[in-house]
N, C-alpha and C. Protein backbone atom coordinates (compact mmCIF):
# COMPACT_ATOMS: atom_id res chain seq x y z
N UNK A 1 32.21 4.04 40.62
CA UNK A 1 31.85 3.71 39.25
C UNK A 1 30.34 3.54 39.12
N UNK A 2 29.82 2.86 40.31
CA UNK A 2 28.03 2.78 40.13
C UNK A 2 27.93 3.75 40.70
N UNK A 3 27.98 5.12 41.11
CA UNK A 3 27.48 6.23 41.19
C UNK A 3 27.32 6.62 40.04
N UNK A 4 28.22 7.21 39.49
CA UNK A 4 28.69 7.54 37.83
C UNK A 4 27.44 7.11 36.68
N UNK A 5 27.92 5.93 36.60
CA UNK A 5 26.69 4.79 36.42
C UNK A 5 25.08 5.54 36.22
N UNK A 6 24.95 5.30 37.45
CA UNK A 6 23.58 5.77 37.54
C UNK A 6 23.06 7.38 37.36
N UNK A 7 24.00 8.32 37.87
CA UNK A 7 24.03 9.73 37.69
C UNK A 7 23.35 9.58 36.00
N UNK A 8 24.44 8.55 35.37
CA UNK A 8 24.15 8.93 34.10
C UNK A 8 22.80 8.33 33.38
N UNK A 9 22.40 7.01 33.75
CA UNK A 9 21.56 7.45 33.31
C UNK A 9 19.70 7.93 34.09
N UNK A 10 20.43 8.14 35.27
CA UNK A 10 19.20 9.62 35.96
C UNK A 10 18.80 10.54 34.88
N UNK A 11 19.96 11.00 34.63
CA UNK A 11 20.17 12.20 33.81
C UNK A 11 19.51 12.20 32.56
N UNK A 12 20.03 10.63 31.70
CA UNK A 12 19.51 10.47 30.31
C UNK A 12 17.38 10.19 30.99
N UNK A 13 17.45 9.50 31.91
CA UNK A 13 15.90 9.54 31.43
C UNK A 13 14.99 10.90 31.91
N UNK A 14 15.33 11.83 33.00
CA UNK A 14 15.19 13.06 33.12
C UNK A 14 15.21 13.63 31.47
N UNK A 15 16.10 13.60 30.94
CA UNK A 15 16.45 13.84 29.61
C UNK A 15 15.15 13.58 28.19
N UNK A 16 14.53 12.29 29.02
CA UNK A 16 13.76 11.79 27.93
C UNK A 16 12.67 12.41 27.10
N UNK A 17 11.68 14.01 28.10
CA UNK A 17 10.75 14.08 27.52
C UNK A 17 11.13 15.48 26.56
N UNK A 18 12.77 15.95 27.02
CA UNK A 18 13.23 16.82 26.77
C UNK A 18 13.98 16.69 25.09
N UNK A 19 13.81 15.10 25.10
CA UNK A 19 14.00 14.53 23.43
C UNK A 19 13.20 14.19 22.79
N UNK A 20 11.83 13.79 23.11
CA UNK A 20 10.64 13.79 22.47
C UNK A 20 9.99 14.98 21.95
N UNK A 21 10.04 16.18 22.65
CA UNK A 21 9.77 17.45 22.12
C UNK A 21 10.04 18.14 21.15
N UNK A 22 11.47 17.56 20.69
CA UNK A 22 12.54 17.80 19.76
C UNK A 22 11.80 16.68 18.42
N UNK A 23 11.06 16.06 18.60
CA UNK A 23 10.97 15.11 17.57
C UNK A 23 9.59 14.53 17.51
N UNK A 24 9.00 14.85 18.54
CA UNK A 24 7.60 13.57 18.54
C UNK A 24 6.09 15.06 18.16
N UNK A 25 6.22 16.00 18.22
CA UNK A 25 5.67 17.28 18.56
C UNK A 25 5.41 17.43 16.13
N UNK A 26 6.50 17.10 16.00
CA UNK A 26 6.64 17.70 14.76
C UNK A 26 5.93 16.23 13.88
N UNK A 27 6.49 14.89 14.21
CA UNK A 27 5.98 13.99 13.73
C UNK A 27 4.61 13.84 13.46
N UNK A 28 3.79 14.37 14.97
CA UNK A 28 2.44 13.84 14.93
C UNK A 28 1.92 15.23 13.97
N UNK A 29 2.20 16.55 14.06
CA UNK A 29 2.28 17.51 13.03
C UNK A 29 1.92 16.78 11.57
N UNK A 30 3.09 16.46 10.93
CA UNK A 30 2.93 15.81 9.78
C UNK A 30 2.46 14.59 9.44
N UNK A 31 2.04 13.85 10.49
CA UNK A 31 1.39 12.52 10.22
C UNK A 31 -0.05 13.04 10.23
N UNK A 32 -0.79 14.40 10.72
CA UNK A 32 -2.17 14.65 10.67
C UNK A 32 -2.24 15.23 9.32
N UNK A 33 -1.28 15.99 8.73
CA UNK A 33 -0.89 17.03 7.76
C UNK A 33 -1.20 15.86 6.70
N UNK A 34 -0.34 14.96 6.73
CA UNK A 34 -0.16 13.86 5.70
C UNK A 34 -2.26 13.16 5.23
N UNK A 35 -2.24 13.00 6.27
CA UNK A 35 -3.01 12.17 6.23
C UNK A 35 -4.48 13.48 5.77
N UNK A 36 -4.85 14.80 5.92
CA UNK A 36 -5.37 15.38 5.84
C UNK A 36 -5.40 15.88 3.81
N UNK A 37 -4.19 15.67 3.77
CA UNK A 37 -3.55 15.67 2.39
C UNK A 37 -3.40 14.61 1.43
N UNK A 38 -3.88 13.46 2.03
CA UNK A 38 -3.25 12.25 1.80
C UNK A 38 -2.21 11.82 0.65
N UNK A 39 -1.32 12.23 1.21
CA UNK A 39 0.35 12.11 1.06
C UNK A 39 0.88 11.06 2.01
N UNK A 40 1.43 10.29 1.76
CA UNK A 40 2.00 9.26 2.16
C UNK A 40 3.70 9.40 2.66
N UNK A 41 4.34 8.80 3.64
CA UNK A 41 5.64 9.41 4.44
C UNK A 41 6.59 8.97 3.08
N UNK A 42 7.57 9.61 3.29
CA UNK A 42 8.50 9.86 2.83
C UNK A 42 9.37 7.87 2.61
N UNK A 43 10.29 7.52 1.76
CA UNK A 43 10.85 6.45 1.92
C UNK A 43 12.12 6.59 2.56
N UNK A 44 12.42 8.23 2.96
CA UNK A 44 13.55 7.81 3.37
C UNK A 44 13.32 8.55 5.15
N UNK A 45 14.00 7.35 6.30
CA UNK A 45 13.73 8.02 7.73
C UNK A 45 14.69 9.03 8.28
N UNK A 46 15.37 9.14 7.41
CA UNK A 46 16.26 10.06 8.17
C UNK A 46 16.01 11.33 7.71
N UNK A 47 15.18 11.68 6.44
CA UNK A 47 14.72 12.51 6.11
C UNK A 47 13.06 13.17 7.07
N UNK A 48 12.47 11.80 7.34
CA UNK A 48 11.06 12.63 8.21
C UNK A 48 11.87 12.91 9.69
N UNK A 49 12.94 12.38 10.06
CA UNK A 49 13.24 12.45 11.25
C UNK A 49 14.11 13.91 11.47
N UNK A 50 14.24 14.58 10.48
CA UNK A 50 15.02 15.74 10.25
C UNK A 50 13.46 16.88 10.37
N UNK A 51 12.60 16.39 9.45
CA UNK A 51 11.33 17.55 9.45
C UNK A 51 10.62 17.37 10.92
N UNK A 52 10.73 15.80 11.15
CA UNK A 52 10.03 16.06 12.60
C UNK A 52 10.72 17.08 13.33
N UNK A 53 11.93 16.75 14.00
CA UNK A 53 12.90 18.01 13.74
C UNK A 53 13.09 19.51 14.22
N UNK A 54 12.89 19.87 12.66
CA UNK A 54 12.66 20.95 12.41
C UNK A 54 11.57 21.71 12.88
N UNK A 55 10.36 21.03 12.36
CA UNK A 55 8.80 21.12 13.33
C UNK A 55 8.84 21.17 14.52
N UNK A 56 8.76 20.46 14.95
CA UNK A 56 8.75 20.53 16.47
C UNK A 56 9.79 21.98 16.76
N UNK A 57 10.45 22.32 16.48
CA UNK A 57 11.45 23.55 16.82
C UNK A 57 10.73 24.77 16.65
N UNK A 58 9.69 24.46 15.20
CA UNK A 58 8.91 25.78 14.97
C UNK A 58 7.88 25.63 16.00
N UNK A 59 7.55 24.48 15.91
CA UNK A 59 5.56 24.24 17.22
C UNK A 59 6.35 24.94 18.68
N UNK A 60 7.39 24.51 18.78
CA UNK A 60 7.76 25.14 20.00
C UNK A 60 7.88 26.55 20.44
N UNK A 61 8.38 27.01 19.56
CA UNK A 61 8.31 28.37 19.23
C UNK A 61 6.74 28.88 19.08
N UNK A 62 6.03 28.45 18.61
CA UNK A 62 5.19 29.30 18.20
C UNK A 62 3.93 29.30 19.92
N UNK A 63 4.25 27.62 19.78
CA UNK A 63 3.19 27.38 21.45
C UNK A 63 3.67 28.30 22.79
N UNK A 64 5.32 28.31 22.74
CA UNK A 64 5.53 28.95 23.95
C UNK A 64 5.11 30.49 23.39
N UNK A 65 5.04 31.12 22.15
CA UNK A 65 5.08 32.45 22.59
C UNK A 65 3.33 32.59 22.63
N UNK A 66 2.56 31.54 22.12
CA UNK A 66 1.13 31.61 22.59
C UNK A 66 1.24 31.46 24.07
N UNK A 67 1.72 30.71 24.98
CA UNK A 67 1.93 30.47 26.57
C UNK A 67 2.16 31.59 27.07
N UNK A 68 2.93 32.27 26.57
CA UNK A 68 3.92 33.30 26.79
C UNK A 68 2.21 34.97 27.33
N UNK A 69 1.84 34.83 25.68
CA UNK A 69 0.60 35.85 25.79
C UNK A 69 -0.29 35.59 26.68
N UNK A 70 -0.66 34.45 26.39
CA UNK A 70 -1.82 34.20 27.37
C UNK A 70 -1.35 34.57 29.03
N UNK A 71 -0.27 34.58 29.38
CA UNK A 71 -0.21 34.79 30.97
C UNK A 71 -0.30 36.27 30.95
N UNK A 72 0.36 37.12 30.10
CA UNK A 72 0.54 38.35 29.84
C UNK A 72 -1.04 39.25 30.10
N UNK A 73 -1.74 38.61 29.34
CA UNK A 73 -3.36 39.09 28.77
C UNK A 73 -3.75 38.14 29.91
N UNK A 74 -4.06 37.03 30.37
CA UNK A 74 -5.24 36.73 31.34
C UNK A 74 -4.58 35.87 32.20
N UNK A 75 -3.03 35.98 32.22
CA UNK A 75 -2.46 35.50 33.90
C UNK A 75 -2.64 33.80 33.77
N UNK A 76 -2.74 33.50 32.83
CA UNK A 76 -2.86 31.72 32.73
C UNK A 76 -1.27 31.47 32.09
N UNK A 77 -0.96 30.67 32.81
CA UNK A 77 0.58 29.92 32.28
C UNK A 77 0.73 28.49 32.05
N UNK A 78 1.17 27.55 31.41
CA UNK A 78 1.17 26.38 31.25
C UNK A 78 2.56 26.13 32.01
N UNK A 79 2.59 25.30 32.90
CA UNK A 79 4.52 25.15 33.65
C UNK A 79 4.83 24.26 32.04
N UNK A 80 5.70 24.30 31.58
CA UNK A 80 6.75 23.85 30.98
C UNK A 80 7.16 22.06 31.54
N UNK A 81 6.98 21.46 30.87
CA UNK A 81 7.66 19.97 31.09
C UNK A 81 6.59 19.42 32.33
N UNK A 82 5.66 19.51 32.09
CA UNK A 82 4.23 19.27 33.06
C UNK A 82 3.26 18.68 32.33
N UNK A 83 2.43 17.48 32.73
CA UNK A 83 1.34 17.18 31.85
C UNK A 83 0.25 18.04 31.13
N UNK A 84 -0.11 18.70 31.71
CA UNK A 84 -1.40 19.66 30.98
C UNK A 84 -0.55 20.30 29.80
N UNK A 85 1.17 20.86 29.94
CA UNK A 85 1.51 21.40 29.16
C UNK A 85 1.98 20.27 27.99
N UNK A 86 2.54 19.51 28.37
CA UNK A 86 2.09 18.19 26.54
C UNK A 86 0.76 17.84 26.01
N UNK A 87 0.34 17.88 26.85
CA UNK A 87 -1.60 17.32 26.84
C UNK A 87 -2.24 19.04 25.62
N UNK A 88 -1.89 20.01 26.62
CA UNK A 88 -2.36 21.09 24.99
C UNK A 88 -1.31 20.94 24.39
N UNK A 89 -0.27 20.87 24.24
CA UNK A 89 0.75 21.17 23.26
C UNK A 89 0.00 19.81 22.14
N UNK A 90 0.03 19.09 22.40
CA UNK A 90 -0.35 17.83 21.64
C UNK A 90 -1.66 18.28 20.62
N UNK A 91 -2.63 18.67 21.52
CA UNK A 91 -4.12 19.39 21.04
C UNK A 91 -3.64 20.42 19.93
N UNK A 92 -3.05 21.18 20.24
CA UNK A 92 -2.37 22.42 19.55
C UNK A 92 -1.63 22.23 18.17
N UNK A 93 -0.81 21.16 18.26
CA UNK A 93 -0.39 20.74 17.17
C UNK A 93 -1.60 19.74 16.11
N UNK A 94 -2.02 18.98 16.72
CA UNK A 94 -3.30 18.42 15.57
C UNK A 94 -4.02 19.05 15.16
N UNK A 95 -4.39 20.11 16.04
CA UNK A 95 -5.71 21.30 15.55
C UNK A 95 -4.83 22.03 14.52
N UNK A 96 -3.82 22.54 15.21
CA UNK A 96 -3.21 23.27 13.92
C UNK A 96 -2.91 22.42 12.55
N UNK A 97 -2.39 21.38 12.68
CA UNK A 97 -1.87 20.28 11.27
C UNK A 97 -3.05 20.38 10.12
N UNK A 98 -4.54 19.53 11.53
CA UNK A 98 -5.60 19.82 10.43
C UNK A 98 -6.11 20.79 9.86
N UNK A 99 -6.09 22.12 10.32
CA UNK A 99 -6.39 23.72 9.98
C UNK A 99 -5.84 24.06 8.53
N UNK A 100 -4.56 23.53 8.77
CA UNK A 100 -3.30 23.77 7.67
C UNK A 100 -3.88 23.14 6.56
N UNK A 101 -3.57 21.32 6.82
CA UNK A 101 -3.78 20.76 5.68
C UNK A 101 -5.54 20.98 5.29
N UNK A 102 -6.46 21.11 5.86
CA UNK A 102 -7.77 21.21 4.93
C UNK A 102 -7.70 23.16 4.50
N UNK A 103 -6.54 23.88 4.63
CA UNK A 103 -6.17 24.84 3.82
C UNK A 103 -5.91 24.78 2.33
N UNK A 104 -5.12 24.05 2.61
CA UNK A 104 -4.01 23.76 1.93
C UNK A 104 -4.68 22.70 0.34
N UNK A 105 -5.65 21.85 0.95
CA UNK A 105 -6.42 20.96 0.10
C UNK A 105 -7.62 21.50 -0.21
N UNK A 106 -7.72 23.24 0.10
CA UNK A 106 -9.13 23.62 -0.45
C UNK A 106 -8.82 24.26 -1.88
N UNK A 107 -9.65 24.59 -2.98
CA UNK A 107 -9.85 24.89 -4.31
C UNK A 107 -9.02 26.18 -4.12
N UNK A 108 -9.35 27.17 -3.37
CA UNK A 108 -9.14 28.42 -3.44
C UNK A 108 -7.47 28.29 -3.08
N UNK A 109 -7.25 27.49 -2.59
CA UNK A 109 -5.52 27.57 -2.62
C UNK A 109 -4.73 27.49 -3.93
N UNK A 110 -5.25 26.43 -4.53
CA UNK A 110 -4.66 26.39 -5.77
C UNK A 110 -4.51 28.24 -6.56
N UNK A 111 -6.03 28.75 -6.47
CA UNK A 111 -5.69 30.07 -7.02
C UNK A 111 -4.86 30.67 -6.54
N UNK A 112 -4.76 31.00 -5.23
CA UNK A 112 -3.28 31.71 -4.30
C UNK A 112 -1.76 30.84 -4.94
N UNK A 113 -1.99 29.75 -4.98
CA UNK A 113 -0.36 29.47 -5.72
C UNK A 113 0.01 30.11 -7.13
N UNK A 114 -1.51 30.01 -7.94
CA UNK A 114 -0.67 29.94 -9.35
C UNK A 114 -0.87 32.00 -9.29
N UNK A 115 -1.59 32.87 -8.52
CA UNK A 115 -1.11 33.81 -8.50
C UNK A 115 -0.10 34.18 -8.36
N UNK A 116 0.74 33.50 -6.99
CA UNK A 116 2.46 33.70 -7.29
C UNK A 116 3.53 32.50 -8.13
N UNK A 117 2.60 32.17 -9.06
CA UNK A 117 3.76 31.29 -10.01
C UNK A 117 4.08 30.46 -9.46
N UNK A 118 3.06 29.25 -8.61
CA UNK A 118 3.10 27.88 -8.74
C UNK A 118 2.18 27.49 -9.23
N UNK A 119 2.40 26.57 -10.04
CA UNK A 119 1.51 26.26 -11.19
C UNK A 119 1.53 24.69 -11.22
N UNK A 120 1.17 24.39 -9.68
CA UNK A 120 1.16 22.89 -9.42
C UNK A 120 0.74 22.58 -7.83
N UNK A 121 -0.14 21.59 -7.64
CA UNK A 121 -0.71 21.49 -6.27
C UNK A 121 0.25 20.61 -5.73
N UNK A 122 -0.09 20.16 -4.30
CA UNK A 122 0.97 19.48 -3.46
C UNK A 122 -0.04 18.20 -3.79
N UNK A 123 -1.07 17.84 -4.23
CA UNK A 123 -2.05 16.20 -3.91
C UNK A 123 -0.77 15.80 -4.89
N UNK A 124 -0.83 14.69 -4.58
CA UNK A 124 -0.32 13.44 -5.35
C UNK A 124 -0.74 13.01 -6.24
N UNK A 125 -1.76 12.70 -6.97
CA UNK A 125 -2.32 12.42 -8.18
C UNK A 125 -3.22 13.65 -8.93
N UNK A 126 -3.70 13.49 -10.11
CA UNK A 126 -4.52 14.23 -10.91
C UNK A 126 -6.14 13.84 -10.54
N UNK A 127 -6.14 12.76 -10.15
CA UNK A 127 -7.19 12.47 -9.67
C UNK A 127 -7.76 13.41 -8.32
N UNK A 128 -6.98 13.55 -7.35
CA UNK A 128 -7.27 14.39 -5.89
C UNK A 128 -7.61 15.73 -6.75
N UNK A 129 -7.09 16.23 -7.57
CA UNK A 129 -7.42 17.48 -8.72
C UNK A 129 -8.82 17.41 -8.93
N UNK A 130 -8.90 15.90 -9.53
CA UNK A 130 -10.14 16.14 -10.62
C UNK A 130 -11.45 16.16 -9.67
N UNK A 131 -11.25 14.83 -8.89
CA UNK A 131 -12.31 14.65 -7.80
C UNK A 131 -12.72 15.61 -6.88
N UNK A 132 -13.80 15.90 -6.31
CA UNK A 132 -14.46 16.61 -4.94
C UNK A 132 -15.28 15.96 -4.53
N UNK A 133 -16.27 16.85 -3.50
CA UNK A 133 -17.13 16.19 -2.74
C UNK A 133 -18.31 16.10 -3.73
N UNK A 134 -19.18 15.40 -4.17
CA UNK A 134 -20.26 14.82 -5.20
C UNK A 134 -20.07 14.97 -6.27
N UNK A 135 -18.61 14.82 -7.22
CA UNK A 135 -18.48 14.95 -8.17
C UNK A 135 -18.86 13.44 -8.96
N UNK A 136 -20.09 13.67 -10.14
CA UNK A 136 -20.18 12.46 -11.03
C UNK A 136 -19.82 12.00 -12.29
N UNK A 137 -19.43 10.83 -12.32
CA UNK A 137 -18.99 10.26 -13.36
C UNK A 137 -19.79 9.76 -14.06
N UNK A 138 -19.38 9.19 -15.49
CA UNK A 138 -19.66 8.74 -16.20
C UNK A 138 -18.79 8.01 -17.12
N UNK A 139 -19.16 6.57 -16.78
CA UNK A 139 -17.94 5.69 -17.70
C UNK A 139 -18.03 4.74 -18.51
N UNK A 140 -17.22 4.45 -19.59
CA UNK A 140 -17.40 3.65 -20.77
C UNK A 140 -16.12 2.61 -20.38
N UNK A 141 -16.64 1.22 -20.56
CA UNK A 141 -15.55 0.35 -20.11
C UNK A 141 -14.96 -0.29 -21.52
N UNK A 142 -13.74 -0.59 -21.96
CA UNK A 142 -13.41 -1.11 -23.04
C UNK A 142 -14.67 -2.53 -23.77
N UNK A 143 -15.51 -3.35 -22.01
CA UNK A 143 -15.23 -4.38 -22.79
C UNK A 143 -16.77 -4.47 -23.67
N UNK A 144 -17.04 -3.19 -22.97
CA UNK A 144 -18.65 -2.91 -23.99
C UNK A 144 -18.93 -1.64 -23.91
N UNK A 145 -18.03 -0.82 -25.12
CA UNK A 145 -18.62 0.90 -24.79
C UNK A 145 -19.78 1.33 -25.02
N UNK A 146 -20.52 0.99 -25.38
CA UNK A 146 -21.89 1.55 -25.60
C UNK A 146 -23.00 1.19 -24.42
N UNK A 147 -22.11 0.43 -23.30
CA UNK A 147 -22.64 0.76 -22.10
C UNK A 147 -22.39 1.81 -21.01
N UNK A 148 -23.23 2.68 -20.38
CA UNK A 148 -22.66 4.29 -19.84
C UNK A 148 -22.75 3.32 -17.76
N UNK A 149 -22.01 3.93 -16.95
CA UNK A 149 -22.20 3.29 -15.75
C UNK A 149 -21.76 5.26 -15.31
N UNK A 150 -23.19 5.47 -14.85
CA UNK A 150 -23.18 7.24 -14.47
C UNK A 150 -23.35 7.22 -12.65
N UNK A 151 -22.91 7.39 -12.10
CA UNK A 151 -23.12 7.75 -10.68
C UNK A 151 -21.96 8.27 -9.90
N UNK A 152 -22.39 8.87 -8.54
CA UNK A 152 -21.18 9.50 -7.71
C UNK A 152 -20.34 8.98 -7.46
N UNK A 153 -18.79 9.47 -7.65
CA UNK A 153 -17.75 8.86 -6.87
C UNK A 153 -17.99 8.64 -5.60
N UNK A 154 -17.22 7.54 -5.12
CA UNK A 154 -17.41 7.03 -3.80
C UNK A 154 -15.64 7.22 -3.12
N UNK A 155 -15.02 5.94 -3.84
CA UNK A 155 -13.84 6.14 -3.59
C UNK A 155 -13.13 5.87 -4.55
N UNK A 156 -11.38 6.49 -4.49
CA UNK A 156 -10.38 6.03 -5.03
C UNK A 156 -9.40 6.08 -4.84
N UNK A 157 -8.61 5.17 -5.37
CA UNK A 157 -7.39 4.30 -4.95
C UNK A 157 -6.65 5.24 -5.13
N UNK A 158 -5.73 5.26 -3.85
CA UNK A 158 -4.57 6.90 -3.67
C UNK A 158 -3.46 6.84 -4.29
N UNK A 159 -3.02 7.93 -4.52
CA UNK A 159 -1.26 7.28 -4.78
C UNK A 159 -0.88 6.38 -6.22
N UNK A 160 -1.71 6.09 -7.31
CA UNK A 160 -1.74 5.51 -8.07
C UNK A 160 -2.21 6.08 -9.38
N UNK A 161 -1.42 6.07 -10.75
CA UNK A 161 -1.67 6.91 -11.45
C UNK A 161 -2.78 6.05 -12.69
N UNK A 162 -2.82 4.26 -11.94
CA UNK A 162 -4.24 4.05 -12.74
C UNK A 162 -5.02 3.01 -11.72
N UNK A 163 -5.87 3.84 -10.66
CA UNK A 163 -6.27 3.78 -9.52
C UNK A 163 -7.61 2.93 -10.11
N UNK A 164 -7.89 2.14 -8.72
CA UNK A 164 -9.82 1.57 -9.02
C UNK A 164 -10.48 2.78 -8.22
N UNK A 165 -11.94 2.78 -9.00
CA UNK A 165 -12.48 4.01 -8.53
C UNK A 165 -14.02 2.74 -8.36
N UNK A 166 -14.45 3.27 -7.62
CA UNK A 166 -15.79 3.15 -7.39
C UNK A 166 -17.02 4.11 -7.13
N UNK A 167 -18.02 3.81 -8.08
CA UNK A 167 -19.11 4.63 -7.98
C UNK A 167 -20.65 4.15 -6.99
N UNK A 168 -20.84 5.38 -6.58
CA UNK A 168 -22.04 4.69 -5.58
C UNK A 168 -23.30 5.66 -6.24
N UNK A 169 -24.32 5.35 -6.04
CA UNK A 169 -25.90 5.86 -6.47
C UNK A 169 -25.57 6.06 -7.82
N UNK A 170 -25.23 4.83 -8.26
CA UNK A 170 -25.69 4.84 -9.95
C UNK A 170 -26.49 3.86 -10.59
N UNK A 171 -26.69 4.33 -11.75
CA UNK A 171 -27.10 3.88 -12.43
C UNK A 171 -26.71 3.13 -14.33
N UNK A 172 -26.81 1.86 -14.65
CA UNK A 172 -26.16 1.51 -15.96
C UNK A 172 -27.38 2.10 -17.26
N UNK A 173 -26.86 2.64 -17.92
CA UNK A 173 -27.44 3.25 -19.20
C UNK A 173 -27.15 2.64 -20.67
N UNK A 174 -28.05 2.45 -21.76
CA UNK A 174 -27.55 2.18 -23.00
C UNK A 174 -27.19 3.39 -23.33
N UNK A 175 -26.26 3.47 -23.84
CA UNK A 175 -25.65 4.81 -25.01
C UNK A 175 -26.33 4.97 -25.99
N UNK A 176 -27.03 3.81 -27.09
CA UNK A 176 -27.25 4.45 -28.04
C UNK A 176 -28.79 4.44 -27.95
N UNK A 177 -29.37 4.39 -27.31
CA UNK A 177 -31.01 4.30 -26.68
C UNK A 177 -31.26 5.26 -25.64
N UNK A 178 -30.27 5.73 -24.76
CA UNK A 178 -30.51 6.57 -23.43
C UNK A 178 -31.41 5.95 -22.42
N UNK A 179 -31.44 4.58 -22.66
CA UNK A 179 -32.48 3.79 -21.79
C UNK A 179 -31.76 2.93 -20.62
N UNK A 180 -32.37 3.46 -19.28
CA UNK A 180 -31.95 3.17 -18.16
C UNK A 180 -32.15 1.45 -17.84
N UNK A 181 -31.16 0.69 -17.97
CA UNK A 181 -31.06 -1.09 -18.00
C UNK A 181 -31.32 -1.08 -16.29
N UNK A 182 -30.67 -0.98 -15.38
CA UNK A 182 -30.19 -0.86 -13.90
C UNK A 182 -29.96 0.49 -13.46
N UNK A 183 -31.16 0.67 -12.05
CA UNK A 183 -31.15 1.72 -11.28
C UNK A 183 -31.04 1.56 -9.96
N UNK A 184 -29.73 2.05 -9.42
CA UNK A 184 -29.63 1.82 -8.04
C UNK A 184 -29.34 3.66 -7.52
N UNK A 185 -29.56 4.48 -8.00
CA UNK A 185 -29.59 5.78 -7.86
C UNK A 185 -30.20 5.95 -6.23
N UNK A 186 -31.32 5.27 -5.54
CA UNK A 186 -31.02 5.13 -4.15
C UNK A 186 -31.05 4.06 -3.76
N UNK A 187 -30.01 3.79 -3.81
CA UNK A 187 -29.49 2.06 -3.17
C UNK A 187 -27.80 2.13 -2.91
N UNK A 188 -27.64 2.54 -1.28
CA UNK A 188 -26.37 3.13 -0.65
C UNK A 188 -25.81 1.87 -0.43
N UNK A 189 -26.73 0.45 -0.78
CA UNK A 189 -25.50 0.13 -0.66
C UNK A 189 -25.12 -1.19 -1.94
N UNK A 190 -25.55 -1.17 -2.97
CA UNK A 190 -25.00 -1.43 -4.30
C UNK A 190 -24.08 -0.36 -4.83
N UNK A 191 -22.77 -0.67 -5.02
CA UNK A 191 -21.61 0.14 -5.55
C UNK A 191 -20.75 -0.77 -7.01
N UNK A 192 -20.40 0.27 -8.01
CA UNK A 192 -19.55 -0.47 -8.80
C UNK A 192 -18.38 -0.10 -9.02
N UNK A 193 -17.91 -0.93 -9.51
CA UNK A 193 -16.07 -0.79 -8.59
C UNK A 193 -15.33 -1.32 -9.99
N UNK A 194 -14.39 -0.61 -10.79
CA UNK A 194 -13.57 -0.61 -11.65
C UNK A 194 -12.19 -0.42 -11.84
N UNK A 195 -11.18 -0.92 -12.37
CA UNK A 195 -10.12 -0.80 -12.31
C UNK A 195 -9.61 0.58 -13.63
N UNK A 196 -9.14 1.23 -13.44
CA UNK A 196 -8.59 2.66 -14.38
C UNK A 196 -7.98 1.64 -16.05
N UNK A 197 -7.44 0.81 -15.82
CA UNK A 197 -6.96 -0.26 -17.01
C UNK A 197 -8.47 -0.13 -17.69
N UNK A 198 -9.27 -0.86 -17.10
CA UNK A 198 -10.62 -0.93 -17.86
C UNK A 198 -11.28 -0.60 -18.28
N UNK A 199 -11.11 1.00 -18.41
CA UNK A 199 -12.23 2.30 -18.77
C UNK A 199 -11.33 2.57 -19.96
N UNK A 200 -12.71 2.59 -20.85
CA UNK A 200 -12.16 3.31 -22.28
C UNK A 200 -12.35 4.66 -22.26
N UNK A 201 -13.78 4.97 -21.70
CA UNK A 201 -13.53 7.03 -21.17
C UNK A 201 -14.19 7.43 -20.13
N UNK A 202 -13.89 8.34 -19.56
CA UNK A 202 -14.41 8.75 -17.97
C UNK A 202 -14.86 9.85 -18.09
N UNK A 203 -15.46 10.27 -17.93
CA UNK A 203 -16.22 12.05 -17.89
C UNK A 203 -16.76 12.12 -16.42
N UNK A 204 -16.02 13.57 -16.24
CA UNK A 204 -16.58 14.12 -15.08
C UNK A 204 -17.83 15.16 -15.15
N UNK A 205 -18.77 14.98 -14.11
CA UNK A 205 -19.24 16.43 -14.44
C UNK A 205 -19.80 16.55 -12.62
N UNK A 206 -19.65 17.88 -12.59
CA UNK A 206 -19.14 18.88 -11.62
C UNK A 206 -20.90 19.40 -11.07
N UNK A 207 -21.49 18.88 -9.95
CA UNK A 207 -22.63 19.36 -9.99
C UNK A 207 -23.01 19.51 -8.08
N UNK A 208 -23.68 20.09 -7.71
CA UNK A 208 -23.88 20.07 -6.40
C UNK A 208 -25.48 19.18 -6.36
């Protein structure tokens, strides 16, 4: 009976890295993907535990038939179930995740979707839309509009459809004077920080 016993679980932990492959390969996949996208996991686990999954089934596929060439063309092989071969497989999958997702989150994708009739991005908010890299604002707050607060986005709040945004290298303006009150235009590190409730209007404008 303690032969048995133990046979079994020899077997299950022999077994172990042969179940991680199946599941841990695809996870870290979409947790770089996610996070490159910033998309947030799923609420339900039995659902990421199905894509991990699935992933990992495709990474496998695709790494061994890269393994596969490379010995073919220059005689290099990775052994299978060996450290160096998780150690790139691991590399392989993050490089690829991030490749994908900063694809996937560049401008020119959007045109490739709505050429074949998707007519909707994967970001999560309208904001990941509206925003880029030095895009500036300009904002009017309910509790005094005829004050302008103009400078670069810095950050904003993800996942939220009335997010705080904060602006960095700005400056506060009168509206009906055009006269500059407060200039921190280089001062990296005075920032103003607003809640989306609080803005009566936001204008973007798009400038390098």
């Amino acid at each position: 009976m303690r032969c048995i016993f133990t046979k079994d679980v020899t077997e299950f932990i022999n077994a172990i890295p042969l179940i991680l492959t199946n599941v841990i390969f695809g996870f870290i996949f979409i947790s770089v993907f996610r996070l490159v996208v910033r998309h947030k996991y799923d609420a339900n686990p039995k659902a990421l535990t199905i894509s991990s999954i699935a992933m990992s089934f495709i990474l496998k596929l695709v790494f061994d038939a890269g393994n596969n060439l490379l010995y073919d063309k220059a005689g290099v092989w990775l052994q299978p179930n060996t450290f160096w071969y998780y150690a790139v497989f691991i590399v392989f999958t993050v490089l690829l995740a991030y490749g994908i997702g900063r694809m996937v989150d560049a401008n020119w994708f959007d045109k490739v979707l709505q050429k074949i009739g998707i007519d909707h991005t994967i970001r999560p908010t309208i904001w990941d839309d509206l925003i880029q890299d030095g895009t500036a604002a300009d904002i009017r707050l309910k509790t005094n509009p005829d004050i302008i607060y103009h400078g670069e986005v810095k950050l904003v709040e993800e996942d939220v459809s009335e997010p705080t945004i904060a602006l960095c290298y700005y400056k506060v303006i009168d509206g009906s004077t055009n006269k500059c009150l407060e200039d921190y235009t280089y001062d990296a590190n005075k920032v103003f920080v607003t809640s989306y409730k609080n803005i009566l209007q936001i204008q973007f404008n798009y400038h390098k």
